[in-house]
N, C-alpha and C. Protein backbone atom coordinates (compact mmCIF):
# COMPACT_ATOMS: atom_id res chain seq x y z
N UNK A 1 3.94 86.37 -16.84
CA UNK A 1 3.06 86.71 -15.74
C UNK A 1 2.99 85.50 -14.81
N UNK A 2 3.16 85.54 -13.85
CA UNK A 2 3.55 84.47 -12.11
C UNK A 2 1.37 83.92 -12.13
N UNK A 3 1.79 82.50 -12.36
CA UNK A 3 0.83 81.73 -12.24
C UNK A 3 0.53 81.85 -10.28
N UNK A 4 -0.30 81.69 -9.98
CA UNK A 4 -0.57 80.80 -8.53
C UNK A 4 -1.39 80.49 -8.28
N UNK A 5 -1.43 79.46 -7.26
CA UNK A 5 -1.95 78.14 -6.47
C UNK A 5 -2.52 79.08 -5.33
N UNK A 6 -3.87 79.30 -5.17
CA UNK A 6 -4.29 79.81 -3.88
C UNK A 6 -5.44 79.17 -3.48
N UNK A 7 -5.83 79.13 -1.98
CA UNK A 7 -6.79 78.27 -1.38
C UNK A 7 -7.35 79.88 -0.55
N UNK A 8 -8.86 79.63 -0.75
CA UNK A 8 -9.35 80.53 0.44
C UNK A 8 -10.07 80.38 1.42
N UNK A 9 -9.98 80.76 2.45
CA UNK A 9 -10.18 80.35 3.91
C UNK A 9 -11.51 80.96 4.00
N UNK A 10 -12.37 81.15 3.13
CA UNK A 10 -13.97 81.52 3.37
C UNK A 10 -14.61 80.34 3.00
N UNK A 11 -13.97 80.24 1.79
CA UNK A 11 -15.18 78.77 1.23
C UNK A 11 -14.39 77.63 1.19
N UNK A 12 -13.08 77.82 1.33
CA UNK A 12 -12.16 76.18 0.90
C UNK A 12 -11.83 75.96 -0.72
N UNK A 13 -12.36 76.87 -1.47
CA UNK A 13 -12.26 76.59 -2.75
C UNK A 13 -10.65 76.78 -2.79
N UNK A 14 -10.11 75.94 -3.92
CA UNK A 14 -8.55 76.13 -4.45
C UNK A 14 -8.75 76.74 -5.77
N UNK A 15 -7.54 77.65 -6.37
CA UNK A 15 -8.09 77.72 -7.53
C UNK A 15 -6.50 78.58 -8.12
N UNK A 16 -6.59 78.95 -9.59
CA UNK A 16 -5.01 79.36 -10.07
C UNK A 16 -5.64 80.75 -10.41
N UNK A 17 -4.50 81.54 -10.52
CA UNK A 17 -4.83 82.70 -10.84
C UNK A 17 -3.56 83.55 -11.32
N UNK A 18 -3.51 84.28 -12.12
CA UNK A 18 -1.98 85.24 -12.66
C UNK A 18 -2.38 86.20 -11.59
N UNK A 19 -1.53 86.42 -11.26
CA UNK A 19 -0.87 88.22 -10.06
C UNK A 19 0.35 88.21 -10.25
N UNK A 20 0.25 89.80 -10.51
CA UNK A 20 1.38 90.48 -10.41
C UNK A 20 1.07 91.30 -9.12
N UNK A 21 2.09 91.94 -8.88
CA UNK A 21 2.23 93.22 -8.06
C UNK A 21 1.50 94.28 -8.27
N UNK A 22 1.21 94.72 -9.79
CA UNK A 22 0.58 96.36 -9.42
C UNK A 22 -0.57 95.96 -10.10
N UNK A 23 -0.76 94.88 -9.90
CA UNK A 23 -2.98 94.06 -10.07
C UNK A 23 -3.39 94.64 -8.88
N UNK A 24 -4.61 94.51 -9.04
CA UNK A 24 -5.47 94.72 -7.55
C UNK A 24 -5.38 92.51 -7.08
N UNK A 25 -5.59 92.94 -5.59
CA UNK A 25 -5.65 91.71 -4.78
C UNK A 25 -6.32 90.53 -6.03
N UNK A 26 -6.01 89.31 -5.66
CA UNK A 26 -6.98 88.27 -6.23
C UNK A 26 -8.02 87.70 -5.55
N UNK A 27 -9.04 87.65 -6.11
CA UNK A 27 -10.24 87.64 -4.89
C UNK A 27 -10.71 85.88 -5.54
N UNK A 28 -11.56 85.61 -4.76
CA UNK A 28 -12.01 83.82 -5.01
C UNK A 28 -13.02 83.92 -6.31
N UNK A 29 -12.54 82.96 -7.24
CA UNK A 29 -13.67 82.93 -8.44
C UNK A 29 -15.43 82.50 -7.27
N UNK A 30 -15.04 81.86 -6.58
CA UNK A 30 -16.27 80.82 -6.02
C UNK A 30 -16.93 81.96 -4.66
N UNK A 31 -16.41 82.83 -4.09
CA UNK A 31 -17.30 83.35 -3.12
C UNK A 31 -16.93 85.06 -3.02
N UNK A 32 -15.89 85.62 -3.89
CA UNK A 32 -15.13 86.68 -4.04
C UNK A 32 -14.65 87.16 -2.68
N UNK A 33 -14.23 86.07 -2.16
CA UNK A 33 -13.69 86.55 -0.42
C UNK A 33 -11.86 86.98 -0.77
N UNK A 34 -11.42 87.56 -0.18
CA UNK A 34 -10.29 87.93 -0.54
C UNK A 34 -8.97 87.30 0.53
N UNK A 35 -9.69 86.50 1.43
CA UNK A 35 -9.02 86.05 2.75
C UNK A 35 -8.17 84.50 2.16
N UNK A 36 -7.30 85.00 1.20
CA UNK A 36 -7.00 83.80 0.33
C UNK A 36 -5.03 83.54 1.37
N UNK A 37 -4.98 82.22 1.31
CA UNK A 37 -3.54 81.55 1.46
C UNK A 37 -2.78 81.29 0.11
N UNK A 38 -1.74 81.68 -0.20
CA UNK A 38 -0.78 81.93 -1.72
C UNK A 38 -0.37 80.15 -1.74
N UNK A 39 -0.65 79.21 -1.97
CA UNK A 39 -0.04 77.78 -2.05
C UNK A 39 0.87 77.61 -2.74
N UNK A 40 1.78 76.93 -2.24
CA UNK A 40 3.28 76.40 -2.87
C UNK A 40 3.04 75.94 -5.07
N UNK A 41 3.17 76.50 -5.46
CA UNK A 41 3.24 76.24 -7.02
C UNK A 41 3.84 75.06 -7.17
N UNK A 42 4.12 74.32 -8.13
CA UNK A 42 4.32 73.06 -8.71
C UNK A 42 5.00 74.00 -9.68
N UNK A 43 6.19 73.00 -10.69
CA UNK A 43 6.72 73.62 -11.79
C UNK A 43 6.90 72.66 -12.99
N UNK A 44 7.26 72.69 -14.15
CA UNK A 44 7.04 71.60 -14.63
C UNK A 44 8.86 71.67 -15.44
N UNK A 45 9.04 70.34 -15.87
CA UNK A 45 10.37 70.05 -15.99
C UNK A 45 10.26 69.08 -17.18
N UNK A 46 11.10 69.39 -18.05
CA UNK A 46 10.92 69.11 -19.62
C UNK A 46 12.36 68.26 -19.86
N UNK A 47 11.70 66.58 -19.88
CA UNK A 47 12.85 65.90 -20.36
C UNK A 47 13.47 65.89 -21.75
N UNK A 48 14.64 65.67 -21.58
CA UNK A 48 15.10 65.27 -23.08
C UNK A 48 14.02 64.67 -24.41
N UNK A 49 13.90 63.50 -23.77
CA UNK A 49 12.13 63.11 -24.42
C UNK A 49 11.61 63.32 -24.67
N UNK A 50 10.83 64.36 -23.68
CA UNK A 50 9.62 65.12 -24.02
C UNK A 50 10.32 66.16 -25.50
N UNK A 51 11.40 66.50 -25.21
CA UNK A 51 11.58 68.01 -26.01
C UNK A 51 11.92 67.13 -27.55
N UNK A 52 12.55 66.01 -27.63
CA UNK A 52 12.53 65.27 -28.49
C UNK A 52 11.18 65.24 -29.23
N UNK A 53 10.39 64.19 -28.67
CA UNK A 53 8.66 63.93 -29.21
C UNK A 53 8.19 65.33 -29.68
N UNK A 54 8.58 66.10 -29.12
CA UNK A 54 7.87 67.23 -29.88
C UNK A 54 8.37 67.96 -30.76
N UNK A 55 9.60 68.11 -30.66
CA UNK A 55 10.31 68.36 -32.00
C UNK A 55 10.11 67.60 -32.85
N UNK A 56 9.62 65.91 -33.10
CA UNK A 56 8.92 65.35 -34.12
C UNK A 56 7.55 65.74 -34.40
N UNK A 57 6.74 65.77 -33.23
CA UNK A 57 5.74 66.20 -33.48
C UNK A 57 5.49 67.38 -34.67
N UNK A 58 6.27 68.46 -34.08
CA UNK A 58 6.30 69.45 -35.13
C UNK A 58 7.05 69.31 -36.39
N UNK A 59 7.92 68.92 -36.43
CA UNK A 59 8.50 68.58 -38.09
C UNK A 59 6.98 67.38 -38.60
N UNK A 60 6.49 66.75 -38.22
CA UNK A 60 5.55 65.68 -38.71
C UNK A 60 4.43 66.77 -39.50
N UNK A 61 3.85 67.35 -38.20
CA UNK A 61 2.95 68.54 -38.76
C UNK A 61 3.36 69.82 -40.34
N UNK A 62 4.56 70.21 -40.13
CA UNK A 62 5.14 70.91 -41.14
C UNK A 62 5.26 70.11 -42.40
N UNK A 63 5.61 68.77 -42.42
CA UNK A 63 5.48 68.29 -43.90
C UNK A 63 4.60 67.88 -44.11
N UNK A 64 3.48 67.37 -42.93
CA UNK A 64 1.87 67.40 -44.08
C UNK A 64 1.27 68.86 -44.11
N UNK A 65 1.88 70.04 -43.55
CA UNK A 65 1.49 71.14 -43.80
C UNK A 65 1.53 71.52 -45.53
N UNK A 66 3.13 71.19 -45.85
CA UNK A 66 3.78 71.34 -46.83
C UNK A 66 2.99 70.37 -47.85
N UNK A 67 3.01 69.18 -48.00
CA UNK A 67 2.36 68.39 -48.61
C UNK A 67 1.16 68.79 -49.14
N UNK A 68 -0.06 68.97 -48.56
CA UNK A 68 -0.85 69.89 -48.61
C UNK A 68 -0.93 70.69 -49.25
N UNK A 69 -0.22 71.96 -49.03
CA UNK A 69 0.32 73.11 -50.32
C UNK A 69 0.56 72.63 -51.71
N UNK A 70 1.40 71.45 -51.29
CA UNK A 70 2.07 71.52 -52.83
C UNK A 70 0.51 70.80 -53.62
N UNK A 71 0.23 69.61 -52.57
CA UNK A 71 -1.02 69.44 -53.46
C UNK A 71 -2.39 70.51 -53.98
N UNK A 72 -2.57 71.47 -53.71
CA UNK A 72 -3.63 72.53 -53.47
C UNK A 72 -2.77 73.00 -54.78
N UNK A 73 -1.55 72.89 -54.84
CA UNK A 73 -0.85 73.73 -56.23
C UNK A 73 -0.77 73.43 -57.52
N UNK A 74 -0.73 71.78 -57.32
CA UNK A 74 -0.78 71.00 -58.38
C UNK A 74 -2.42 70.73 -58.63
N UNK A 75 -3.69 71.20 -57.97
CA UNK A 75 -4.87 71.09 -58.42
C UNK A 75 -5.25 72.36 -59.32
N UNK A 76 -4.40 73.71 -58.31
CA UNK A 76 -4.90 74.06 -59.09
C UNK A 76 -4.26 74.62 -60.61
N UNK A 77 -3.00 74.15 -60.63
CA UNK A 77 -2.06 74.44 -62.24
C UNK A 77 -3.38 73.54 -63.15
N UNK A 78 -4.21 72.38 -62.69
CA UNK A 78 -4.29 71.39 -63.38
C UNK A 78 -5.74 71.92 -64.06
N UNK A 79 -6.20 73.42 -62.75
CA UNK A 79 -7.94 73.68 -63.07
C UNK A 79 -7.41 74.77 -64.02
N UNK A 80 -6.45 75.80 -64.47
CA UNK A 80 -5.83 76.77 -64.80
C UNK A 80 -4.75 76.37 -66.16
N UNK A 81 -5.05 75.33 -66.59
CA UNK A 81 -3.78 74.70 -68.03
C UNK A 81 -4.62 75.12 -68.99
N UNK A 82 -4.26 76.11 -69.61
CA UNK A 82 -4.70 76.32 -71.21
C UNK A 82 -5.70 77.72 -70.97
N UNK A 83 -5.53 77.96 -70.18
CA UNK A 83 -6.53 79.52 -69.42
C UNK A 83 -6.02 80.53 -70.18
């Protein structure tokens, strides 16, 4: 769903909003005037780096996910021996 950047010419407020095509108009969170200008969007661009760091990020998270488990498993074989 198409993010946008709109400014409205009643109150000056800027503000983001999803529209599509078969939505009704987007009206102003701040004065519900509908006399809005569509502003140029910004996009965002994902370096090597970035996509790197976070592919650690997430493997980091998954083995103390894992870790975790196994410990929760080994507590409870240990509450459950001789049951």
């Amino acid at each position: 769903m198409p993010l946008y950047d709109f400014h409205c010419r009643v109150c000056g407020h800027e503000f983001e909003a999803l529209a599509r095509a078969q939505d009704p108009p987007v009206a102003c969170p701040s004065c519900s005037g509908h006399d809005l200008d569509r502003l140029p969007s910004g996009f965002a661009v994902s370096t090597a780096e970035k996509t790197a760091a976070a592919a650690r990020d997430s493997r980091k998270r998954q083995r103390l996910a894992n870790k975790d488990k196994l410990i929760a498993e080994e507590e409870y074989r240990k509450q459950h021996e001789g049951h």
